[in-house]
C-alpha atoms as a PDB file:
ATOM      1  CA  UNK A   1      14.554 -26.114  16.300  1.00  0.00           C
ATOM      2  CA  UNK A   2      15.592 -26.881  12.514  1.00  0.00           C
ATOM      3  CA  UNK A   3      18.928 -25.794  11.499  1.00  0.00           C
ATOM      4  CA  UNK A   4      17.264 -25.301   8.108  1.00  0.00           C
ATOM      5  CA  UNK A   5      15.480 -22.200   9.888  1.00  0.00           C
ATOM      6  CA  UNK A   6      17.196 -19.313  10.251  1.00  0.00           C
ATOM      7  CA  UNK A   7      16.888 -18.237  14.494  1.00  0.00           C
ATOM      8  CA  UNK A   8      15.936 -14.864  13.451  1.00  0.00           C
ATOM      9  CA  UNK A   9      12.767 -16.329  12.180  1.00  0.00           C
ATOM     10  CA  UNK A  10      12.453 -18.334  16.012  1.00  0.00           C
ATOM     11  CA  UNK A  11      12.897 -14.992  17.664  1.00  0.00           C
ATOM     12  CA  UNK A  12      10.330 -13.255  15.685  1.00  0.00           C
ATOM     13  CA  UNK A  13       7.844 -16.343  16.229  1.00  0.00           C
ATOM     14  CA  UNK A  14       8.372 -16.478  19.540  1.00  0.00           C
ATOM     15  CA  UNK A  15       8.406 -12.499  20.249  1.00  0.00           C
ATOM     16  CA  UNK A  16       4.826 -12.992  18.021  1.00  0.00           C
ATOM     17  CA  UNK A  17       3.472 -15.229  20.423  1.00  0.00           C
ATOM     18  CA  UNK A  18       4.478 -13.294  23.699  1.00  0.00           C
ATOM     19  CA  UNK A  19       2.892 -10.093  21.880  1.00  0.00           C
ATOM     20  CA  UNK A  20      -0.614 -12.768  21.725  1.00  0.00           C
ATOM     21  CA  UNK A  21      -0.271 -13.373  25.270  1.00  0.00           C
ATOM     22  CA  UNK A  22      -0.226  -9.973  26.034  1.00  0.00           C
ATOM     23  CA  UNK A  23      -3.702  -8.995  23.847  1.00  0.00           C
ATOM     24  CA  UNK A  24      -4.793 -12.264  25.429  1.00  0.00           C
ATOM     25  CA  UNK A  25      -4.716 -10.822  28.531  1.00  0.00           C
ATOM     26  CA  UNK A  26      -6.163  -7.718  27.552  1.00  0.00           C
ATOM     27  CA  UNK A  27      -9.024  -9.109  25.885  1.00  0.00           C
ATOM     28  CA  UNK A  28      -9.784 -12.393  28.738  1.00  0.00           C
ATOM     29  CA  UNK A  29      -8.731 -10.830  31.658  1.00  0.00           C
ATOM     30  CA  UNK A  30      -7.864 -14.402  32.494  1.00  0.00           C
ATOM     31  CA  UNK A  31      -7.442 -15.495  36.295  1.00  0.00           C
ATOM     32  CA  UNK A  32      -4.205 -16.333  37.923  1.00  0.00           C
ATOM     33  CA  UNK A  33      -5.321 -20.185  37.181  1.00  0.00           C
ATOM     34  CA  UNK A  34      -6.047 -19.480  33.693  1.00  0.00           C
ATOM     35  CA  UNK A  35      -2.481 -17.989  33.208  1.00  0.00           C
ATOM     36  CA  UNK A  36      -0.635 -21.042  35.126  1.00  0.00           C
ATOM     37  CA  UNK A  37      -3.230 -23.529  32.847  1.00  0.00           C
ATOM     38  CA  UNK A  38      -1.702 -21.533  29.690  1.00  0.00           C
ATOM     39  CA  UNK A  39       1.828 -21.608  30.213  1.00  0.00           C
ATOM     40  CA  UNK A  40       1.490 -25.140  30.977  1.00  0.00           C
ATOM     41  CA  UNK A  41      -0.538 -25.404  27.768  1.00  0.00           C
ATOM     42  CA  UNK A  42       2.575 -23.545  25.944  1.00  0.00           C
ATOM     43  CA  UNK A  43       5.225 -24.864  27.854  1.00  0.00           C
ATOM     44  CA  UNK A  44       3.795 -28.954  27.021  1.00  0.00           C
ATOM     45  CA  UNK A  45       3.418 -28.150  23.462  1.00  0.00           C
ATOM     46  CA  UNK A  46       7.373 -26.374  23.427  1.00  0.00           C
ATOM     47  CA  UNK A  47       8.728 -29.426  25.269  1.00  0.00           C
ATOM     48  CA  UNK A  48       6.529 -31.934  23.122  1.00  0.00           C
ATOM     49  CA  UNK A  49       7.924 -30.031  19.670  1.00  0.00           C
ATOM     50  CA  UNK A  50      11.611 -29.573  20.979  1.00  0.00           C
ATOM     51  CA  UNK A  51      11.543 -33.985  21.468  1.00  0.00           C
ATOM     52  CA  UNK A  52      10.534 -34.565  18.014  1.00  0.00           C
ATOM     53  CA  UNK A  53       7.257 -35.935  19.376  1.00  0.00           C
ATOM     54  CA  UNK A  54       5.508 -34.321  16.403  1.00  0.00           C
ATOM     55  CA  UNK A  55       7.846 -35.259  13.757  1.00  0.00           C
ATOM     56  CA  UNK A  56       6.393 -38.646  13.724  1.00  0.00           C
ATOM     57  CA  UNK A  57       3.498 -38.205  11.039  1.00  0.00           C
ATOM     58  CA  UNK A  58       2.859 -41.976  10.429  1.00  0.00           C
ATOM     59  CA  UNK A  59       0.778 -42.550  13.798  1.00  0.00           C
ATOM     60  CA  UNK A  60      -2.980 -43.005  13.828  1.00  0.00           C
ATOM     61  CA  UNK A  61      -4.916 -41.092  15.108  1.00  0.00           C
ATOM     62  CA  UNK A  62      -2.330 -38.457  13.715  1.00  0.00           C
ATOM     63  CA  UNK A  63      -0.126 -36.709  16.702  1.00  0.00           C
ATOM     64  CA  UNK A  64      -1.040 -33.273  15.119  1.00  0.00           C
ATOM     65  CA  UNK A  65      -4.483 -33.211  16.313  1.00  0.00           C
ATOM     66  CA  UNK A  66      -2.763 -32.642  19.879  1.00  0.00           C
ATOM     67  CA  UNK A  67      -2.022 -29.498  19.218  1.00  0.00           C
ATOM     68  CA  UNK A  68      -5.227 -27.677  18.391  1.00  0.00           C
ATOM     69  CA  UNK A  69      -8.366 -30.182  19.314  1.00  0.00           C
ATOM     70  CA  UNK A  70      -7.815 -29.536  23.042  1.00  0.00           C
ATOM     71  CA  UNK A  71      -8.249 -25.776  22.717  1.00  0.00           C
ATOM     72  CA  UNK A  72     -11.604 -26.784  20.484  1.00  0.00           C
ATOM     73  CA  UNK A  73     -13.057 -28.750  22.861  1.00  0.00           C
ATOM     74  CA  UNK A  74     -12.118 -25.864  25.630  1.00  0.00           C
ATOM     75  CA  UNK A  75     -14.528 -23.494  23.493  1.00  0.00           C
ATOM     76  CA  UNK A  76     -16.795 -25.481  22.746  1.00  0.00           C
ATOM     77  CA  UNK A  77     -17.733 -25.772  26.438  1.00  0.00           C
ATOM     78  CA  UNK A  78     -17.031 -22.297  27.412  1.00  0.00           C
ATOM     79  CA  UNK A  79     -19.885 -21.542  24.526  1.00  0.00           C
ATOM     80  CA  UNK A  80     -21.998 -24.213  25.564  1.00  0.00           C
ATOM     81  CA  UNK A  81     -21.789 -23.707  29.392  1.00  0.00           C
ATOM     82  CA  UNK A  82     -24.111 -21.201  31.389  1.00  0.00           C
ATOM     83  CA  UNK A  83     -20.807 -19.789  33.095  1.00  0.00           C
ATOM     84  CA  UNK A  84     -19.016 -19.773  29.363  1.00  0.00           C
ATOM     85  CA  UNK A  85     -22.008 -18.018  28.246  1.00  0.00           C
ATOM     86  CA  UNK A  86     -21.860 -15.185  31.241  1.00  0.00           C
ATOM     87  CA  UNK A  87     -17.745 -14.846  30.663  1.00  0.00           C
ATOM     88  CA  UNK A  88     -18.421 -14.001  26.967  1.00  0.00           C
ATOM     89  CA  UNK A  89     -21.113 -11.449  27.523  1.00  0.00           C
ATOM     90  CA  UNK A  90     -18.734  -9.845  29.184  1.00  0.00           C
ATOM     91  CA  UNK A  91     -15.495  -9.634  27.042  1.00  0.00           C
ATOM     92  CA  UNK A  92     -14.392  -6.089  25.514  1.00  0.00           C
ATOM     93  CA  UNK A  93     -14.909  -6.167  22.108  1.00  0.00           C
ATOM     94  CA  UNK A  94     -12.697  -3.679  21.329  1.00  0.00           C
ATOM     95  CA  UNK A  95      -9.704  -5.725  22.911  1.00  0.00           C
ATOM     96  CA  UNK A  96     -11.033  -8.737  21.333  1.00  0.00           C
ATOM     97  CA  UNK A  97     -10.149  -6.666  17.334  1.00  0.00           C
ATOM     98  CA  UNK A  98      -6.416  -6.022  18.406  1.00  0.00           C
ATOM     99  CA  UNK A  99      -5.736  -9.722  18.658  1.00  0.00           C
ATOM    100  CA  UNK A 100      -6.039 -10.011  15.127  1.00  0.00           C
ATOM    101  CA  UNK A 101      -3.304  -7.636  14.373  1.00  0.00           C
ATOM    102  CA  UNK A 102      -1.012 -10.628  15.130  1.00  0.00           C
ATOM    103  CA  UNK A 103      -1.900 -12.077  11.891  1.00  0.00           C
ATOM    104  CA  UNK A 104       0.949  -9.958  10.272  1.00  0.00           C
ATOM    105  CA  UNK A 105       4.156 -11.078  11.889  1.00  0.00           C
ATOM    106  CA  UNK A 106       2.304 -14.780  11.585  1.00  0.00           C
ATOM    107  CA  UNK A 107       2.293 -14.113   7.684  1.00  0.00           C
ATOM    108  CA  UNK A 108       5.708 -13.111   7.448  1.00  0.00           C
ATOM    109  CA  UNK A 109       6.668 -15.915   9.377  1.00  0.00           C
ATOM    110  CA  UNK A 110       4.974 -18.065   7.300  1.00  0.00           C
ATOM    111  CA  UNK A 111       6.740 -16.813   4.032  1.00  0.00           C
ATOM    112  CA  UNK A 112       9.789 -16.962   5.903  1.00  0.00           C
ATOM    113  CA  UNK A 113       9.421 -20.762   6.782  1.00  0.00           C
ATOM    114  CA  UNK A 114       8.497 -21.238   3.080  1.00  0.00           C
ATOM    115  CA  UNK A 115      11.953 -19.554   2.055  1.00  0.00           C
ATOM    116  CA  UNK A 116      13.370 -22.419   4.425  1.00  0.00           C
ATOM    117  CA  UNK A 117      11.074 -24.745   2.345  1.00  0.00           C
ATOM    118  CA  UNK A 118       9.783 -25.959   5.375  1.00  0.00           C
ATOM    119  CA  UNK A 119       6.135 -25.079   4.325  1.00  0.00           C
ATOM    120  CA  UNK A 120       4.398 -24.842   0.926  1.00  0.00           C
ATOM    121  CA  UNK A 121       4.029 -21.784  -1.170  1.00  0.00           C
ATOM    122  CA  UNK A 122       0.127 -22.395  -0.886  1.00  0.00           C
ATOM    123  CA  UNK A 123       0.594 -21.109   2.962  1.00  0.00           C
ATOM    124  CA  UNK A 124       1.873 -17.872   2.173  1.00  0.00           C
ATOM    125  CA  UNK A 125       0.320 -14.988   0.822  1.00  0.00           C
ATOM    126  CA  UNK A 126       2.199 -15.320  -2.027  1.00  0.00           C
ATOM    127  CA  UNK A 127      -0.304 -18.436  -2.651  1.00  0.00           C
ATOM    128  CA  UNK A 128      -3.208 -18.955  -1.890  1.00  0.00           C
ATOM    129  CA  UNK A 129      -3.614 -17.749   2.067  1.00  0.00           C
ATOM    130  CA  UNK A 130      -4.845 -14.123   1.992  1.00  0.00           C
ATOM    131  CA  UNK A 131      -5.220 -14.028   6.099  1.00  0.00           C
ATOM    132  CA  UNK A 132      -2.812 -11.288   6.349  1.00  0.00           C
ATOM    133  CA  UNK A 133      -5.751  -8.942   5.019  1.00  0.00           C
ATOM    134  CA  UNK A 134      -7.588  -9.577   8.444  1.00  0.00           C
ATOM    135  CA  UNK A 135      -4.293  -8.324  10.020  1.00  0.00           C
ATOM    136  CA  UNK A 136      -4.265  -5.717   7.892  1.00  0.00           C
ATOM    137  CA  UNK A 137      -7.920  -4.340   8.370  1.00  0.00           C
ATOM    138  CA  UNK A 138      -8.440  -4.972  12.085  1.00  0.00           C
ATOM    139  CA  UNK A 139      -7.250  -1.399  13.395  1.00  0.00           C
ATOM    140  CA  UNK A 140      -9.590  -0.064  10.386  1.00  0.00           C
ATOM    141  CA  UNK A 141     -12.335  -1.983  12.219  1.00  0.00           C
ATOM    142  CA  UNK A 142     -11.351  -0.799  15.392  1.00  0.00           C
ATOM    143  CA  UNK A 143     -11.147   2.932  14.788  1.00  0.00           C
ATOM    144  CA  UNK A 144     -14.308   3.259  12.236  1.00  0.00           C
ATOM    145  CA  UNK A 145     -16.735  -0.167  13.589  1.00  0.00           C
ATOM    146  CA  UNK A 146     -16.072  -0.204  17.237  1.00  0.00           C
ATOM    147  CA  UNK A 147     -14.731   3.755  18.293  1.00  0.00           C
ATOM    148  CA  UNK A 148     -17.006   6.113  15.905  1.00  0.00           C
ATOM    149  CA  UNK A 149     -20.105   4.243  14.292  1.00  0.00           C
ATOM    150  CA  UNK A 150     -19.012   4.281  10.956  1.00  0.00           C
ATOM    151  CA  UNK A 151     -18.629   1.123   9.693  1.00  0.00           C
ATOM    152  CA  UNK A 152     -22.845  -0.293  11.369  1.00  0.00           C
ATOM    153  CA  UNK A 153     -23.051  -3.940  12.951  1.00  0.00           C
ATOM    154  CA  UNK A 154     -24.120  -5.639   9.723  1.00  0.00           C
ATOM    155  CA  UNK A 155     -20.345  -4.733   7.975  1.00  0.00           C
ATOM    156  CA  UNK A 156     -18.544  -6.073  11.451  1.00  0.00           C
ATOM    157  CA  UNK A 157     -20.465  -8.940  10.621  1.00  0.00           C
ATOM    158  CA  UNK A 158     -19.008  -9.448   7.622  1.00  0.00           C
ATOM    159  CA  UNK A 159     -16.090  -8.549   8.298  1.00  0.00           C
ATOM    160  CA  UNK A 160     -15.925 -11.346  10.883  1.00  0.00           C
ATOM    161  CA  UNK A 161     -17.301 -14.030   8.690  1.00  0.00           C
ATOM    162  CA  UNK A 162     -14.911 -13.729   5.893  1.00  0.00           C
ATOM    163  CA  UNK A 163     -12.065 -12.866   8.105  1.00  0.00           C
ATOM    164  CA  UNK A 164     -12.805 -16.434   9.694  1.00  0.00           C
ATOM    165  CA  UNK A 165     -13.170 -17.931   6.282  1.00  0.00           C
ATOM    166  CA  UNK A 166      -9.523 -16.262   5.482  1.00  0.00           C
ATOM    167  CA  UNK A 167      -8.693 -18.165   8.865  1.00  0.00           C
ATOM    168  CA  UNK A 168     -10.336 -21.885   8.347  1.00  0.00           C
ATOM    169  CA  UNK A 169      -8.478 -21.791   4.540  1.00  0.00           C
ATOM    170  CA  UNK A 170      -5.483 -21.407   5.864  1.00  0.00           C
ATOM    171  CA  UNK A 171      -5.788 -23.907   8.615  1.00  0.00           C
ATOM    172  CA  UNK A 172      -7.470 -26.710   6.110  1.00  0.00           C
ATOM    173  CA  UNK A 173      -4.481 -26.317   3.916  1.00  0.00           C
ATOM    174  CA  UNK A 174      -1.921 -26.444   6.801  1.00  0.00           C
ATOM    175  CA  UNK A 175      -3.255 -29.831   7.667  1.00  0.00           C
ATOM    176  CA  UNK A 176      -3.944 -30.881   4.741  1.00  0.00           C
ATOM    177  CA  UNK A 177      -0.365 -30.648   3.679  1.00  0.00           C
ATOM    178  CA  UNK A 178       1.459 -32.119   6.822  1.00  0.00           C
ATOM    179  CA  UNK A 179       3.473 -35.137   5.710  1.00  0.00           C
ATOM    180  CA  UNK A 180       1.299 -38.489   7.188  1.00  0.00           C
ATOM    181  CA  UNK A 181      -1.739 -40.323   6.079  1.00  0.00           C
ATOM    182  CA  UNK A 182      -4.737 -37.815   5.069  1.00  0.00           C
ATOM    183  CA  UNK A 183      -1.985 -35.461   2.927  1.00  0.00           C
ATOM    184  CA  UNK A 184      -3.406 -34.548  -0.574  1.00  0.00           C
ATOM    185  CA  UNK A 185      -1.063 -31.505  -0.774  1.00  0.00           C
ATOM    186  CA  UNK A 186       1.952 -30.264  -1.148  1.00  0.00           C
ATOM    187  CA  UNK A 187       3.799 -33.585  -1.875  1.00  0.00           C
ATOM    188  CA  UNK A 188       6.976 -32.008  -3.091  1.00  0.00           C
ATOM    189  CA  UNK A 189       7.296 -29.471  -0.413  1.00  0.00           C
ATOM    190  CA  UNK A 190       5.149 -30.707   2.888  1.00  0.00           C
ATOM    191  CA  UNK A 191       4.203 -28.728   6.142  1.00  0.00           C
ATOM    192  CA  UNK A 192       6.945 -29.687   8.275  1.00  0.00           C
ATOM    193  CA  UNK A 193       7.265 -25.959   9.804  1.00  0.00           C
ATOM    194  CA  UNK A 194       4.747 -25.954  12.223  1.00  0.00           C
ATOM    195  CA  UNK A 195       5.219 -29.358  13.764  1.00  0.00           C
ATOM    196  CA  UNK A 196       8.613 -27.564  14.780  1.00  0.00           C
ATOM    197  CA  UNK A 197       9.612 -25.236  18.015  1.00  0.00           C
ATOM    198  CA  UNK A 198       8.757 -23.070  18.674  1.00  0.00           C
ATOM    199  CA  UNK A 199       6.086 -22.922  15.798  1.00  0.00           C
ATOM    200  CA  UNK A 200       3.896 -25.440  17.345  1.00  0.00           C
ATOM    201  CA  UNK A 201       2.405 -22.757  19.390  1.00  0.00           C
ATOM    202  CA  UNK A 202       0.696 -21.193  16.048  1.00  0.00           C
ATOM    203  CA  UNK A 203      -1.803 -23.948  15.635  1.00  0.00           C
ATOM    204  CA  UNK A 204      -2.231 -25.157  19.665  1.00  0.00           C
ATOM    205  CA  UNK A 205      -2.536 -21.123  21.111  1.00  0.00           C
ATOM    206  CA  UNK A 206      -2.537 -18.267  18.036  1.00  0.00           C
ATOM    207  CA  UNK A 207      -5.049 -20.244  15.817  1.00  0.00           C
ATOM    208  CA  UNK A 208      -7.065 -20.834  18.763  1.00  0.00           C
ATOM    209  CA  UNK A 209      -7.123 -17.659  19.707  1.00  0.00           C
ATOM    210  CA  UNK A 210      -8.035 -15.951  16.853  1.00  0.00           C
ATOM    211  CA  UNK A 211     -10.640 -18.195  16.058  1.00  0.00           C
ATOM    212  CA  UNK A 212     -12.543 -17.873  19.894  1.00  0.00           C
ATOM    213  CA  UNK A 213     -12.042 -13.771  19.004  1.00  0.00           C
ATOM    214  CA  UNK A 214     -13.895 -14.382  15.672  1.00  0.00           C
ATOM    215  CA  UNK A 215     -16.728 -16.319  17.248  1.00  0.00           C
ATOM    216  CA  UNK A 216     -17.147 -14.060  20.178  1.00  0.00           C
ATOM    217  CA  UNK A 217     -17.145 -11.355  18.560  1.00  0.00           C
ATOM    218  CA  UNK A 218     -20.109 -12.586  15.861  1.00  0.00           C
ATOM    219  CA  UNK A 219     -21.696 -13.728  19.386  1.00  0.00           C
ATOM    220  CA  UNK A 220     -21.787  -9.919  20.116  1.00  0.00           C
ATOM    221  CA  UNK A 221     -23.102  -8.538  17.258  1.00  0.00           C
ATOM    222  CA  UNK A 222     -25.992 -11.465  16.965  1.00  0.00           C
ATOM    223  CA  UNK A 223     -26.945 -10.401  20.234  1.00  0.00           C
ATOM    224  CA  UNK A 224     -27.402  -6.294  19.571  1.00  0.00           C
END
Protein backbone atom coordinates (compact mmCIF):
# COMPACT_ATOMS: atom_id res chain seq x y z
CA UNK A 1 0.00 0.00 0.00
CA UNK A 2 0.99 3.85 -0.47
CA UNK A 3 1.30 5.82 2.59
CA UNK A 4 0.07 8.66 0.36
CA UNK A 5 -3.43 6.73 0.52
CA UNK A 6 -5.37 7.09 3.26
CA UNK A 7 -6.34 3.04 4.62
CA UNK A 8 -9.84 4.06 4.82
CA UNK A 9 -9.81 4.29 1.11
CA UNK A 10 -7.97 0.36 1.14
CA UNK A 11 -10.80 -0.82 3.31
CA UNK A 12 -13.49 0.52 1.18
CA UNK A 13 -11.64 -0.94 -2.05
CA UNK A 14 -11.19 -3.98 -0.70
CA UNK A 15 -14.80 -4.31 1.09
CA UNK A 16 -15.85 -3.20 -2.86
CA UNK A 17 -14.27 -6.06 -4.24
CA UNK A 18 -15.53 -8.76 -1.67
CA UNK A 19 -19.15 -7.18 -2.32
CA UNK A 20 -18.11 -8.22 -6.48
CA UNK A 21 -17.30 -11.57 -5.41
CA UNK A 22 -20.37 -12.01 -3.82
CA UNK A 23 -22.73 -10.78 -7.10
CA UNK A 24 -20.12 -12.87 -8.88
CA UNK A 25 -21.31 -15.70 -7.37
CA UNK A 26 -24.76 -14.89 -7.69
CA UNK A 27 -24.69 -14.20 -11.22
CA UNK A 28 -21.89 -17.42 -12.36
CA UNK A 29 -22.80 -19.79 -9.99
CA UNK A 30 -19.16 -20.66 -10.40
CA UNK A 31 -17.86 -24.28 -9.38
CA UNK A 32 -15.74 -25.02 -6.41
CA UNK A 33 -12.69 -24.94 -9.11
CA UNK A 34 -13.74 -21.74 -10.46
CA UNK A 35 -13.69 -20.17 -6.90
CA UNK A 36 -10.09 -21.77 -5.94
CA UNK A 37 -8.93 -20.50 -9.83
CA UNK A 38 -10.25 -16.89 -8.61
CA UNK A 39 -8.75 -16.43 -5.40
CA UNK A 40 -5.63 -17.56 -6.87
CA UNK A 41 -6.31 -15.06 -9.66
CA UNK A 42 -6.82 -12.30 -6.72
CA UNK A 43 -4.49 -13.52 -4.38
CA UNK A 44 -1.35 -13.46 -7.48
CA UNK A 45 -2.35 -10.08 -8.50
CA UNK A 46 -2.40 -8.82 -4.36
CA UNK A 47 1.00 -10.47 -3.84
CA UNK A 48 2.35 -9.23 -7.36
CA UNK A 49 1.05 -5.37 -6.38
CA UNK A 50 2.15 -5.58 -2.60
CA UNK A 51 6.18 -6.44 -4.25
CA UNK A 52 6.19 -3.46 -6.35
CA UNK A 53 6.18 -5.78 -9.36
CA UNK A 54 3.90 -3.27 -11.11
CA UNK A 55 5.60 -0.17 -10.18
CA UNK A 56 8.12 -0.83 -12.79
CA UNK A 57 6.47 0.99 -15.91
CA UNK A 58 9.65 1.08 -18.13
CA UNK A 59 9.45 -2.76 -19.21
CA UNK A 60 8.37 -3.86 -22.67
CA UNK A 61 5.88 -5.45 -23.25
CA UNK A 62 4.46 -3.19 -20.35
CA UNK A 63 3.84 -5.30 -16.89
CA UNK A 64 0.27 -3.74 -16.79
CA UNK A 65 -1.12 -5.82 -19.43
CA UNK A 66 -0.83 -8.72 -16.69
CA UNK A 67 -3.44 -7.62 -15.00
CA UNK A 68 -6.42 -7.55 -17.32
CA UNK A 69 -5.35 -9.50 -20.79
CA UNK A 70 -5.60 -12.87 -18.99
CA UNK A 71 -9.22 -12.36 -17.98
CA UNK A 72 -9.72 -11.22 -21.95
CA UNK A 73 -8.42 -14.07 -23.32
CA UNK A 74 -10.59 -16.22 -20.57
CA UNK A 75 -13.80 -14.63 -22.36
CA UNK A 76 -12.91 -14.70 -25.34
CA UNK A 77 -12.90 -18.52 -25.22
CA UNK A 78 -15.77 -18.97 -22.96
CA UNK A 79 -17.70 -16.92 -25.98
CA UNK A 80 -16.06 -18.72 -28.59
CA UNK A 81 -16.32 -22.29 -27.11
CA UNK A 82 -19.47 -24.62 -27.59
CA UNK A 83 -19.39 -25.23 -23.66
CA UNK A 84 -18.81 -21.17 -23.15
CA UNK A 85 -21.65 -20.77 -25.40
CA UNK A 86 -24.09 -23.36 -23.30
CA UNK A 87 -22.77 -21.65 -19.74
CA UNK A 88 -23.94 -18.22 -21.05
CA UNK A 89 -27.33 -19.27 -22.24
CA UNK A 90 -27.79 -20.08 -19.06
CA UNK A 91 -26.76 -17.12 -16.75
CA UNK A 92 -29.62 -15.06 -14.83
CA UNK A 93 -29.87 -11.94 -16.28
CA UNK A 94 -31.29 -10.38 -13.59
CA UNK A 95 -28.16 -11.25 -11.33
CA UNK A 96 -25.99 -10.35 -14.12
CA UNK A 97 -27.66 -6.11 -13.67
CA UNK A 98 -26.72 -6.06 -9.85
CA UNK A 99 -23.05 -6.43 -10.64
CA UNK A 100 -23.03 -3.15 -12.02
CA UNK A 101 -24.14 -1.48 -8.91
CA UNK A 102 -20.45 -1.83 -7.86
CA UNK A 103 -19.59 0.91 -10.13
CA UNK A 104 -20.44 3.42 -7.27
CA UNK A 105 -18.08 2.65 -4.44
CA UNK A 106 -15.44 2.12 -7.60
CA UNK A 107 -16.19 5.91 -8.46
CA UNK A 108 -15.75 7.16 -5.15
CA UNK A 109 -12.73 5.34 -4.86
CA UNK A 110 -11.51 6.68 -7.78
CA UNK A 111 -12.06 10.40 -6.67
CA UNK A 112 -10.64 9.43 -3.53
CA UNK A 113 -7.27 8.17 -5.09
CA UNK A 114 -7.33 11.42 -7.14
CA UNK A 115 -7.53 13.49 -3.75
CA UNK A 116 -4.26 11.37 -2.96
CA UNK A 117 -3.11 12.53 -6.48
CA UNK A 118 -2.42 9.17 -7.22
CA UNK A 119 -4.72 9.26 -10.36
CA UNK A 120 -5.75 12.06 -12.76
CA UNK A 121 -8.76 14.22 -12.47
CA UNK A 122 -9.76 12.83 -16.05
CA UNK A 123 -10.62 9.38 -14.04
CA UNK A 124 -13.10 10.76 -11.87
CA UNK A 125 -16.41 11.87 -12.48
CA UNK A 126 -15.44 15.09 -11.78
CA UNK A 127 -13.61 14.74 -15.37
CA UNK A 128 -14.28 13.17 -17.90
CA UNK A 129 -15.41 9.37 -16.65
CA UNK A 130 -19.23 9.41 -16.33
CA UNK A 131 -19.33 5.38 -15.45
CA UNK A 132 -20.86 6.03 -12.20
CA UNK A 133 -24.23 6.70 -14.22
CA UNK A 134 -24.27 2.87 -15.10
CA UNK A 135 -24.05 2.36 -11.28
CA UNK A 136 -26.49 4.63 -10.84
CA UNK A 137 -29.20 3.29 -13.36
CA UNK A 138 -28.71 -0.47 -13.01
CA UNK A 139 -31.46 -1.09 -10.19
CA UNK A 140 -33.72 1.26 -12.57
CA UNK A 141 -33.00 -1.41 -15.20
CA UNK A 142 -33.58 -4.08 -12.97
CA UNK A 143 -36.94 -3.13 -11.50
CA UNK A 144 -38.59 -1.52 -14.86
CA UNK A 145 -36.38 -3.77 -17.94
CA UNK A 146 -35.96 -7.09 -16.34
CA UNK A 147 -39.01 -7.40 -13.31
CA UNK A 148 -42.16 -5.53 -15.06
CA UNK A 149 -41.74 -4.99 -18.96
CA UNK A 150 -41.45 -1.50 -18.94
CA UNK A 151 -38.45 -0.45 -20.20
CA UNK A 152 -38.78 -3.33 -23.97
CA UNK A 153 -35.47 -5.21 -25.13
CA UNK A 154 -34.45 -2.55 -27.65
CA UNK A 155 -33.83 0.23 -24.49
CA UNK A 156 -31.77 -2.72 -22.45
CA UNK A 157 -29.94 -2.69 -25.50
CA UNK A 158 -28.99 0.54 -25.28
CA UNK A 159 -28.62 0.77 -22.18
CA UNK A 160 -25.91 -1.90 -22.40
CA UNK A 161 -24.07 -0.40 -25.28
CA UNK A 162 -23.49 2.95 -23.87
CA UNK A 163 -23.06 1.69 -20.41
CA UNK A 164 -20.04 -0.34 -22.00
CA UNK A 165 -18.93 2.70 -23.88
CA UNK A 166 -19.02 4.61 -20.27
CA UNK A 167 -16.83 1.43 -19.32
CA UNK A 168 -14.10 1.17 -22.37
CA UNK A 169 -13.57 5.33 -21.79
CA UNK A 170 -12.68 4.91 -18.64
CA UNK A 171 -10.42 1.98 -19.11
CA UNK A 172 -8.61 3.69 -22.39
CA UNK A 173 -7.85 6.64 -20.25
CA UNK A 174 -6.61 4.56 -17.24
CA UNK A 175 -4.01 3.08 -19.49
CA UNK A 176 -3.43 5.61 -21.34
CA UNK A 177 -2.24 7.63 -18.42
CA UNK A 178 -0.06 4.99 -16.51
CA UNK A 179 3.47 6.35 -16.25
CA UNK A 180 5.72 4.06 -19.04
CA UNK A 181 6.15 4.13 -22.74
CA UNK A 182 2.62 4.49 -24.66
CA UNK A 183 1.49 7.50 -21.94
CA UNK A 184 -0.03 10.54 -23.82
CA UNK A 185 -1.89 11.63 -20.63
CA UNK A 186 -1.83 12.92 -17.61
CA UNK A 187 1.93 13.84 -17.51
CA UNK A 188 1.71 16.01 -14.46
CA UNK A 189 -0.39 13.74 -12.42
CA UNK A 190 -0.01 9.89 -13.84
CA UNK A 191 -2.09 6.68 -12.97
CA UNK A 192 -0.04 5.30 -10.34
CA UNK A 193 -3.28 4.24 -8.16
CA UNK A 194 -4.21 1.24 -9.67
CA UNK A 195 -0.85 -0.40 -10.16
CA UNK A 196 -1.10 -0.29 -6.20
CA UNK A 197 -2.73 -2.92 -3.49
CA UNK A 198 -5.03 -3.60 -3.20
CA UNK A 199 -6.33 -1.57 -6.29
CA UNK A 200 -4.85 -3.86 -8.76
CA UNK A 201 -7.83 -6.00 -8.43
CA UNK A 202 -10.06 -3.13 -10.26
CA UNK A 203 -8.55 -3.66 -13.64
CA UNK A 204 -7.48 -7.74 -13.35
CA UNK A 205 -11.25 -8.86 -11.62
CA UNK A 206 -13.97 -5.68 -11.37
CA UNK A 207 -13.24 -4.41 -14.98
CA UNK A 208 -13.41 -7.83 -16.13
CA UNK A 209 -16.31 -8.48 -14.67
CA UNK A 210 -18.33 -5.85 -15.61
CA UNK A 211 -17.35 -5.99 -18.99
CA UNK A 212 -18.27 -10.16 -19.44
CA UNK A 213 -21.86 -8.83 -17.64
CA UNK A 214 -22.15 -6.19 -20.45
CA UNK A 215 -21.46 -8.64 -23.24
CA UNK A 216 -23.60 -11.37 -21.89
CA UNK A 217 -26.13 -9.59 -21.28
CA UNK A 218 -26.28 -7.92 -25.13
CA UNK A 219 -25.75 -11.83 -25.96
CA UNK A 220 -29.25 -12.23 -24.34
CA UNK A 221 -31.14 -9.74 -25.76
CA UNK A 222 -29.62 -10.49 -29.52
CA UNK A 223 -30.87 -13.80 -29.00
CA UNK A 224 -34.84 -12.94 -27.98
Amino acid sequence: MNPEVPEYVSILFILTTLVTIWLFKRAFKPSQTMLVILYAWLGLQGYLASSGFYQDTTSLPPRFGLALIPALILMAFIFLSAKGKNFLDELDPESLYWIHTVRIPVEIVLWMLFVASQIPEAMTFEGRNYDIIAGLTAPLIIFYGIRKPIIDRNRLLLWNVLCLFLLLNVVVMAILSVEGPFQTMSFNNPNRGVLLFPFIWLPSFIVPTVLFSHLVSIRHLLKK
